[in-house]
Protein backbone atom coordinates (compact mmCIF):
# COMPACT_ATOMS: atom_id res chain seq x y z
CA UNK A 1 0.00 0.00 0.00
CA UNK A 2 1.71 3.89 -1.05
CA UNK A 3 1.24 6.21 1.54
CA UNK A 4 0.83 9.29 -1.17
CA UNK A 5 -2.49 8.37 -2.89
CA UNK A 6 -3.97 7.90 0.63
CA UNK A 7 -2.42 11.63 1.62
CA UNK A 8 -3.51 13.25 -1.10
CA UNK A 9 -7.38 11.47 -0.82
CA UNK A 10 -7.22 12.64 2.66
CA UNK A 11 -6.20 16.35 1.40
CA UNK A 12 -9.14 16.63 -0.60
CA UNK A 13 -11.73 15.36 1.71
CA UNK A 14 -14.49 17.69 2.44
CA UNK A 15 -15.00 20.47 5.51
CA UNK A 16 -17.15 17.71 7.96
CA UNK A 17 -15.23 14.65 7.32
CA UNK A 18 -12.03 16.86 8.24
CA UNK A 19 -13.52 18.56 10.98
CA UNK A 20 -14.65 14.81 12.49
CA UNK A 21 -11.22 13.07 11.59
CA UNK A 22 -9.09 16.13 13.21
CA UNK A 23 -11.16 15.98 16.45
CA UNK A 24 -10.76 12.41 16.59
CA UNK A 25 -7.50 12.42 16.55
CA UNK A 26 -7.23 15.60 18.99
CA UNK A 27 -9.26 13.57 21.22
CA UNK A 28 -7.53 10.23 21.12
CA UNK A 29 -3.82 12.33 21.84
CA UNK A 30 -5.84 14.40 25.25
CA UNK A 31 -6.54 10.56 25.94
CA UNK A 32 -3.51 8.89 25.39
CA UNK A 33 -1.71 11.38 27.29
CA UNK A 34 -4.27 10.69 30.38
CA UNK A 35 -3.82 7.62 30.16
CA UNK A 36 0.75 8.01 30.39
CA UNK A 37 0.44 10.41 32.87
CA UNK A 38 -1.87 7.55 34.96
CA UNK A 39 0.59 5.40 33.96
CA UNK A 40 3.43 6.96 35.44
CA UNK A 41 1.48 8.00 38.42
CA UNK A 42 1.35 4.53 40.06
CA UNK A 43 0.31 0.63 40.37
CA UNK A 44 -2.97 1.99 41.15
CA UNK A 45 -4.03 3.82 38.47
CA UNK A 46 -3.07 1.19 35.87
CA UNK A 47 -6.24 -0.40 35.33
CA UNK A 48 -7.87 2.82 34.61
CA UNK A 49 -4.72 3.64 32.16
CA UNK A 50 -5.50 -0.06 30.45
CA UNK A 51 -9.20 1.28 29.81
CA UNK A 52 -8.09 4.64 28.59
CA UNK A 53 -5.28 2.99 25.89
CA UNK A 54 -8.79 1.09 24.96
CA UNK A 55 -10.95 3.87 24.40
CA UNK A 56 -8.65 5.67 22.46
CA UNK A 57 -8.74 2.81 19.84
CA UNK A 58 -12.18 2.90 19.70
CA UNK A 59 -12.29 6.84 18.98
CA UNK A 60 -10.16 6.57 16.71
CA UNK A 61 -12.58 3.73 14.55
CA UNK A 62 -15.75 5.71 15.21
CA UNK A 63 -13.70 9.08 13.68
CA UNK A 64 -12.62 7.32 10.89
CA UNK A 65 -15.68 5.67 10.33
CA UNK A 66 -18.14 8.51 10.35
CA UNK A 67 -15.38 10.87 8.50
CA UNK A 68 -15.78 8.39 5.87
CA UNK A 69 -20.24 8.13 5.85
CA UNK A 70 -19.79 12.70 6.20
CA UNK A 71 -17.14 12.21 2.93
CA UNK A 72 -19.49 9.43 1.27
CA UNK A 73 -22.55 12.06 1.65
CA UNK A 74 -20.73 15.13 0.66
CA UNK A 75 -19.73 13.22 -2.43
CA UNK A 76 -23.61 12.17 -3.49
CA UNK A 77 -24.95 15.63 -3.66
């Protein structure tokens, strides 16, 4: 798989699929650095780090998911 065709499909996507991939990712690095500093805070704390490194997976396939259904839409009209 090249990397460029994908980059330059993902340059021309449209204004909502953007604006939901960027937040998904914006939200999945606020989580994954939650989720270091709890792991670096203690033994106690790592459980709830486990279940943040697990949420941030599943942002991250809901974002890309619905970025794609906003894109698909954009693209029918």
């Amino acid at each position: 798989m090249k990397l460029k065709p994908i980059l330059a499909r993902m340059a021309r996507m449209c204004a909502p699929a953007w604006y939901i991939f960027r937040s998904s990712m914006l939200l999945s690095l606020t989580l994954l650095s939650c989720g270091l500093l709890l792991t670096l805070g203690g033994h106690e704390q790592l459980r709830t780090a486990e279940a943040i490194y697990e949420t941030v997976e599943a942002v991250l396939l809901i974002g890309i998911l619905f970025s794609a259904i906003a894109e698909d839409q954009q693209s029918r009209r």
